[in-house]
Protein backbone atom coordinates (compact mmCIF):
# COMPACT_ATOMS: atom_id res chain seq x y z
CA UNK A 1 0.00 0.00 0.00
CA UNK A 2 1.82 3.09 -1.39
CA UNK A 3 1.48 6.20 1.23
CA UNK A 4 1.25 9.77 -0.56
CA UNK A 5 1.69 12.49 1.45
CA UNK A 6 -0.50 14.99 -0.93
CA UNK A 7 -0.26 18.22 1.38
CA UNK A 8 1.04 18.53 4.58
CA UNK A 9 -2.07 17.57 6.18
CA UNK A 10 -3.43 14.83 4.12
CA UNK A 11 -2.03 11.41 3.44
CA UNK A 12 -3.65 9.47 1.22
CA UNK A 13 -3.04 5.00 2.00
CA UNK A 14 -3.47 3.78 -1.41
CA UNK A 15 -4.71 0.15 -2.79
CA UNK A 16 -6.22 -1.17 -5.49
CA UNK A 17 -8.28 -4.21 -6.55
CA UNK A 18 -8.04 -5.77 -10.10
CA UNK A 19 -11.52 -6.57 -11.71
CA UNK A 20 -11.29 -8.58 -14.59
CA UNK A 21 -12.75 -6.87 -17.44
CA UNK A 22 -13.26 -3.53 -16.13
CA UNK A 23 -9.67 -2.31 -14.69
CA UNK A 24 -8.12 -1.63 -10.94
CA UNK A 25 -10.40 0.22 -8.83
CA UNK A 26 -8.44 2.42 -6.57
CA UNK A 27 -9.29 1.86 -2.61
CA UNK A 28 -7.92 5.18 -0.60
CA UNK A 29 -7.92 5.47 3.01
CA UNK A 30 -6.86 8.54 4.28
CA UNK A 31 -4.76 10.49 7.16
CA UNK A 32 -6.29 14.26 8.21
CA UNK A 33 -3.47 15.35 10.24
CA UNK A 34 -5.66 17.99 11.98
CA UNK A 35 -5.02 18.97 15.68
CA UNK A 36 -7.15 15.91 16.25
CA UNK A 37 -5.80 13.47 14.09
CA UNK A 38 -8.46 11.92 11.66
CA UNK A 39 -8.42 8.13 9.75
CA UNK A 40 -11.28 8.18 7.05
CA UNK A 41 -11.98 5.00 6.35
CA UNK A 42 -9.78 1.42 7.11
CA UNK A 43 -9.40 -0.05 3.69
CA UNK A 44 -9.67 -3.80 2.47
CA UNK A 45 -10.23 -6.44 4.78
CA UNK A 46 -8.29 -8.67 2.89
CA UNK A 47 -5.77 -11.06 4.29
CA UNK A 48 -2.63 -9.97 2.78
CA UNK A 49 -3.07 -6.12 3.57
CA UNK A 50 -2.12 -4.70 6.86
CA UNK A 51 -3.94 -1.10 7.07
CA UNK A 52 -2.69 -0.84 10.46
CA UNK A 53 0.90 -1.58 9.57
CA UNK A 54 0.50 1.47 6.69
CA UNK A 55 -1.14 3.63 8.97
CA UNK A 56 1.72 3.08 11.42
CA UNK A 57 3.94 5.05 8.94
CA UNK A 58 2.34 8.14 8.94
CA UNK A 59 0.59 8.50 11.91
CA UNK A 60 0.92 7.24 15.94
CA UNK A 61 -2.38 5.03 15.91
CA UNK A 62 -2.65 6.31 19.82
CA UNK A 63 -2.74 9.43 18.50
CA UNK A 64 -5.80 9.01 16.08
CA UNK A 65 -9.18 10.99 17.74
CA UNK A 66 -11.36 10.23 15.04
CA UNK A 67 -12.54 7.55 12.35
CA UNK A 68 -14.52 9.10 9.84
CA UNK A 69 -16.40 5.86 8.25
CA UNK A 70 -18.14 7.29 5.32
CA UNK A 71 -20.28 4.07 5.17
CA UNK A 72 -20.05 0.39 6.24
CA UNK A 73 -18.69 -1.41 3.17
CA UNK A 74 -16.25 -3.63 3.49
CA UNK A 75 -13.94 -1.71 1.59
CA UNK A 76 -14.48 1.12 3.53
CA UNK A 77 -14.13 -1.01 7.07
CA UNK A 78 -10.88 -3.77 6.81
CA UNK A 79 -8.83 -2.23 9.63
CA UNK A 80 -11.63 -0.52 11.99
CA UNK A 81 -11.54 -2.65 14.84
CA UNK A 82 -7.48 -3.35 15.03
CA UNK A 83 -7.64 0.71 14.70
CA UNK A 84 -9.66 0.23 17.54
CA UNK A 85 -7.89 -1.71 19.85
CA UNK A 86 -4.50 0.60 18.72
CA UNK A 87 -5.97 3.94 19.08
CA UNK A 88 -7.88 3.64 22.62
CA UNK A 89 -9.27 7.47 22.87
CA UNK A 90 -10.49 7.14 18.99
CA UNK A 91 -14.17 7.65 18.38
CA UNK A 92 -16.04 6.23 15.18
CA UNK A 93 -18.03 9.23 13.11
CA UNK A 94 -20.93 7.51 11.39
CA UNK A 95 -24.62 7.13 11.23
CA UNK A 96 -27.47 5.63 13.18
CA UNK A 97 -28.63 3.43 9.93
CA UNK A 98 -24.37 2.59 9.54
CA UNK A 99 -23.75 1.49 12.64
CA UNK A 100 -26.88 -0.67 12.33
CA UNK A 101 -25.30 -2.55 9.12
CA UNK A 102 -22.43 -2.72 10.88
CA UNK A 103 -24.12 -4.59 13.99
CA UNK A 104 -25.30 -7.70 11.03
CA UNK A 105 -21.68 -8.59 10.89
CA UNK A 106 -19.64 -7.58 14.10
CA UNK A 107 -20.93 -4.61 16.12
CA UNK A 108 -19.21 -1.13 16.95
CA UNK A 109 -19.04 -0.53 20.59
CA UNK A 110 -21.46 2.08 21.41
CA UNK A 111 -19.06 3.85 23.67
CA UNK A 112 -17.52 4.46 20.72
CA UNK A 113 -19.52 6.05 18.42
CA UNK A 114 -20.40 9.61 17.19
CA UNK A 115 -23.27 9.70 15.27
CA UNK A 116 -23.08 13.07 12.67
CA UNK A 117 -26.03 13.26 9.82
CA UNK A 118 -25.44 15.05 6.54
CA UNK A 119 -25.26 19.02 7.42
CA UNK A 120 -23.58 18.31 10.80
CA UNK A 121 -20.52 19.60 12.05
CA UNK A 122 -17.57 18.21 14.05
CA UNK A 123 -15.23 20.30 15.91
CA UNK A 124 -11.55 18.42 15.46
CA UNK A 125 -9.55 21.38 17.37
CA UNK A 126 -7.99 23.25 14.21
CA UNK A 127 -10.99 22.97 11.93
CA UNK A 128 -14.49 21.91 11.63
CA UNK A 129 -15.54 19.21 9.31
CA UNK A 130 -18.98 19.33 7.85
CA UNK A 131 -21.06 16.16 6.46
CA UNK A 132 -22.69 15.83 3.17
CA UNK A 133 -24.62 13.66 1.22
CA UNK A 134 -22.85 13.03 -1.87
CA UNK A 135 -24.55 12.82 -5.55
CA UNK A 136 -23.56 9.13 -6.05
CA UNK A 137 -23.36 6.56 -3.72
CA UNK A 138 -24.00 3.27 -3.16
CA UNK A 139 -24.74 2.79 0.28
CA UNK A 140 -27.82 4.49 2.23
CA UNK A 141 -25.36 5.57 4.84
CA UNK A 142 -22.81 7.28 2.92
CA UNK A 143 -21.54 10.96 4.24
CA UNK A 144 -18.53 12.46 2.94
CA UNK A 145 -17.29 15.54 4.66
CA UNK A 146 -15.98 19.35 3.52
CA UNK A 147 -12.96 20.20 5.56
CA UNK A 148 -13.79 23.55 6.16
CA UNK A 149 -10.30 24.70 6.73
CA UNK A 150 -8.91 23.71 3.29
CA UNK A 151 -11.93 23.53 1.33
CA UNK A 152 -10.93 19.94 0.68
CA UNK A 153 -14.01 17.44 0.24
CA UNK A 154 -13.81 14.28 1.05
CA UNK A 155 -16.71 12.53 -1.35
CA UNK A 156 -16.24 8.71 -0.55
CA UNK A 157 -17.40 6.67 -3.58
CA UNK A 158 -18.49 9.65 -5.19
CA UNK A 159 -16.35 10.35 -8.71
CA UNK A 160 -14.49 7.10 -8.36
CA UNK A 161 -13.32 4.91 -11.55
CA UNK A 162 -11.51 1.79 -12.48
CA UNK A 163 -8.10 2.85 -14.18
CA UNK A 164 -6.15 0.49 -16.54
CA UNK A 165 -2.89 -0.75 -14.11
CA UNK A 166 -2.62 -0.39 -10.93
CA UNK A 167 0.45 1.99 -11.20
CA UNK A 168 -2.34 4.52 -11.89
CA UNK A 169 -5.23 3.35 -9.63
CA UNK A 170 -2.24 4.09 -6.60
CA UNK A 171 -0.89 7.41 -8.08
CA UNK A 172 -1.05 10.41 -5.76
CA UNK A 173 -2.98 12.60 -8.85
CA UNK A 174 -5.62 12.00 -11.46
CA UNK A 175 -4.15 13.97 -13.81
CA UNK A 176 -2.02 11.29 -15.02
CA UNK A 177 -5.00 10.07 -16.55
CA UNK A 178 -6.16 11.40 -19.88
CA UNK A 179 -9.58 13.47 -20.13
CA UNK A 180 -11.28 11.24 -22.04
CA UNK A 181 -10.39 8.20 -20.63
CA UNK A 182 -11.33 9.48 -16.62
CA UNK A 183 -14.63 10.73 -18.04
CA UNK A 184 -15.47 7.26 -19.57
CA UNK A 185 -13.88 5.50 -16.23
CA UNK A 186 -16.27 7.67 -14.44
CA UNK A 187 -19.22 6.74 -15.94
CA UNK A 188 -18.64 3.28 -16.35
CA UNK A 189 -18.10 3.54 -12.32
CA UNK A 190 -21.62 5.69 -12.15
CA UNK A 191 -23.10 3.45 -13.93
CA UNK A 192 -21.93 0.09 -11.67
CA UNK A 193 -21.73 1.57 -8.06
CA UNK A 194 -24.75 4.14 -8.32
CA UNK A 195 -27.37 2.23 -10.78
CA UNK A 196 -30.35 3.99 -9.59
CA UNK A 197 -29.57 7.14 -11.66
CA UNK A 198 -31.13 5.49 -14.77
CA UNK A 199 -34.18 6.35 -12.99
CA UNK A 200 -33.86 9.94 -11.46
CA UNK A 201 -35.27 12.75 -12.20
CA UNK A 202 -32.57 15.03 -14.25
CA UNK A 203 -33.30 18.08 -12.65
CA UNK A 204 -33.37 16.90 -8.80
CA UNK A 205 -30.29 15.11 -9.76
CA UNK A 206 -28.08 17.86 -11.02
CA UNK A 207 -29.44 20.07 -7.88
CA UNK A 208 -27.71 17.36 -5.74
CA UNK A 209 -24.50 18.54 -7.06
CA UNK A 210 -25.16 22.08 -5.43
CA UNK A 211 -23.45 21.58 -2.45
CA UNK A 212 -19.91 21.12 -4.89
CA UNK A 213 -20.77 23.86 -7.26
CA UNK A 214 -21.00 26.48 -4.23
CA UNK A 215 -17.37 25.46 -2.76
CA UNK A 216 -15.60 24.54 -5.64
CA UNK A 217 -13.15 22.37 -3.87
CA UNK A 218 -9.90 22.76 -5.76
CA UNK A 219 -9.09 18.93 -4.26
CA UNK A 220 -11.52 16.23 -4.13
CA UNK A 221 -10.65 13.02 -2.21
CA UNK A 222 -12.54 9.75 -3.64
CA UNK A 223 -12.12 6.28 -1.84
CA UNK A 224 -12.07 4.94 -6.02
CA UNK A 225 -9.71 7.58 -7.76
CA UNK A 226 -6.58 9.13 -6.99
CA UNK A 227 -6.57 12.92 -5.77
CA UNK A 228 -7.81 15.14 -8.14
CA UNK A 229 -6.90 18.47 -8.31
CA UNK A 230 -8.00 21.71 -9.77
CA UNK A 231 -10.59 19.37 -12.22
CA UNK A 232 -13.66 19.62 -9.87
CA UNK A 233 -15.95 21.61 -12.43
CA UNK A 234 -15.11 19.17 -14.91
CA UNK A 235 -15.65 15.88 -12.61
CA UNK A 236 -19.28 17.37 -11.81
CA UNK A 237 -19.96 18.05 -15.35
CA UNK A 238 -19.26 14.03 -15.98
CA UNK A 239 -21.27 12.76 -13.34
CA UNK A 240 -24.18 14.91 -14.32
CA UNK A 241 -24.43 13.64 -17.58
CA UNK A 242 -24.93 10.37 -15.80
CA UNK A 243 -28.73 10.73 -15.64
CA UNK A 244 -30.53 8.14 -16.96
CA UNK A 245 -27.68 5.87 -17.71
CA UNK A 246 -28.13 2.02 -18.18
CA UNK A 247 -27.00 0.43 -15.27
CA UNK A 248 -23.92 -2.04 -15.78
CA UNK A 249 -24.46 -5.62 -16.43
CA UNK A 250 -21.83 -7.91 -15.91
CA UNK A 251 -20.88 -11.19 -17.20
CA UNK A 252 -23.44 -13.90 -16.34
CA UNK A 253 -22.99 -17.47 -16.22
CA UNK A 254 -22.25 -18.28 -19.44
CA UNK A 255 -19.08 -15.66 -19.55
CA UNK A 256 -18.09 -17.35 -15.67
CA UNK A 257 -17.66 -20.47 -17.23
CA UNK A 258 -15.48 -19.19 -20.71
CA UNK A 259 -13.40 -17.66 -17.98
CA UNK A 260 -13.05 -20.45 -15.92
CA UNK A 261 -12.20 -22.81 -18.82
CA UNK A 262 -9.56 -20.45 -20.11
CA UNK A 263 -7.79 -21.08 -16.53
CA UNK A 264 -7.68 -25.15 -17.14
CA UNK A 265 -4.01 -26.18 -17.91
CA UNK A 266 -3.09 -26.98 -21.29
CA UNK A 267 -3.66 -30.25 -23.18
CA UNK A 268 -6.86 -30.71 -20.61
């Protein structure tokens, strides 16, 4: 898991996953090094990556106040409880209807928890972080945040995409990626993380985008895209084209088995 230090309050713990026909989807965690030190997000859950042990290299997990869990995917949640049990006086920023998912699988302790709904504030000592709803999601209980310090939003899945190595899913800034080929990876993303906007109403859709027109964050922080800088305007103008979209359909069982046959050894 490369570690970009992006500004000198922001680190951003990169990963990706390969998805076969489609790309790697860049998975971001990342460090606000505010006067009370925030994690958003944990990462994968997946055996052979250590958040923890990445975390460890930018940041004292003791020292962590907050974990900002922009919603309880398992992308989104890999390291939480280790982060836990490492950072004693941290606190778990989430929602009533998150930390009920959460509870299906292995609760959060309640002693733990700070429950903050779109259009709240928190108070983390040098700046105040303020939750929002973003355009796409994919999860009920998504809430990305404005940092209202650096007018740096932090959208979760919101303006992700799957890239085509992984050199580029982990690179510290989107603009290594061509125009044309982050607005396709964009949609393609809208289109297989958010598939209800084939059905939403244009108009009420594009309002949803207010809250980014109004700030014009000159850095947006996605969970599925490197950092992207100074292209906000042109990110919101992609995903609002997204209306009405056919939602992605992946391979069925037919395809499964091609693939699956292509992996038997030779001469079988």
């Amino acid at each position: 898991m490369p570690v970009h230090r992006i500004r000198p309050d922001i680190s951003v713990l990169s990963d990706s996953l390969e998805v076969p026909g489609m790309g790697h989807v860049p998975v971001n965690a990342f460090v606000l090094h505010a006067a009370e030190p925030v994690v958003v997000d944990t990462g994968l859950g997946l055996p052979d990556r250590d958040f923890l042990a990445t975390l460890t290299t930018v940041l004292d997990p003791p020292d962590v106040r907050w974990i900002w869990l922009t919603h309880p995917d398992r992308d989104h949640t890999g390291g939480i409880f280790e982060l836990l049990e490492a950072a004693p006086k941290a606190r778990v920023v989430t929602t009533f209807v998150a930390a009920g998912i959460m509870s299906c699988e292995r609760p959060l302790p309640m002693d733990r928890l700070y429950l903050l709904n779109p259009g709240q504030s928190l108070d983390v000592g040098d700046r105040t972080l303020t939750g929002f709803r973003p355009p796409l999601f994919d999860n009920p209980a998504t809430v990305g945040f404005f940092d209202e310090l650096s007018g740096v939003c932090f959208s979760s899945d919101c303006f992700g995409g799957p890239l085509p190595s992984a050199e580029l899913a982990e690179c510290p800034d989107v603009g290594a990626v061509g125009v044309e080929e982050l607005r396709a990876a964009q949609l393609l993303w809208a289109s297989v993380d958010s598939p209800w906007v084939q059905n939403v109403d244009e108009q009420k859709f594009l309002g949803t985008f207010g809250p980014l027109r109004e700030r014009e964050p000159d850095l947006v922080l996605s969970t599925h895209l490197p950092p992207a800088q100074g292209i906000t305007g042109r990110m919101v103008d992609t995903l609002g084209s997204a209306a009405g979209s056919a939602p992605f359909v992946g391979p069925d069982q037919a395809a499964l088995e091609q693939m699956l046959a292509g992996f038997e050894p030779a001469g079988r």
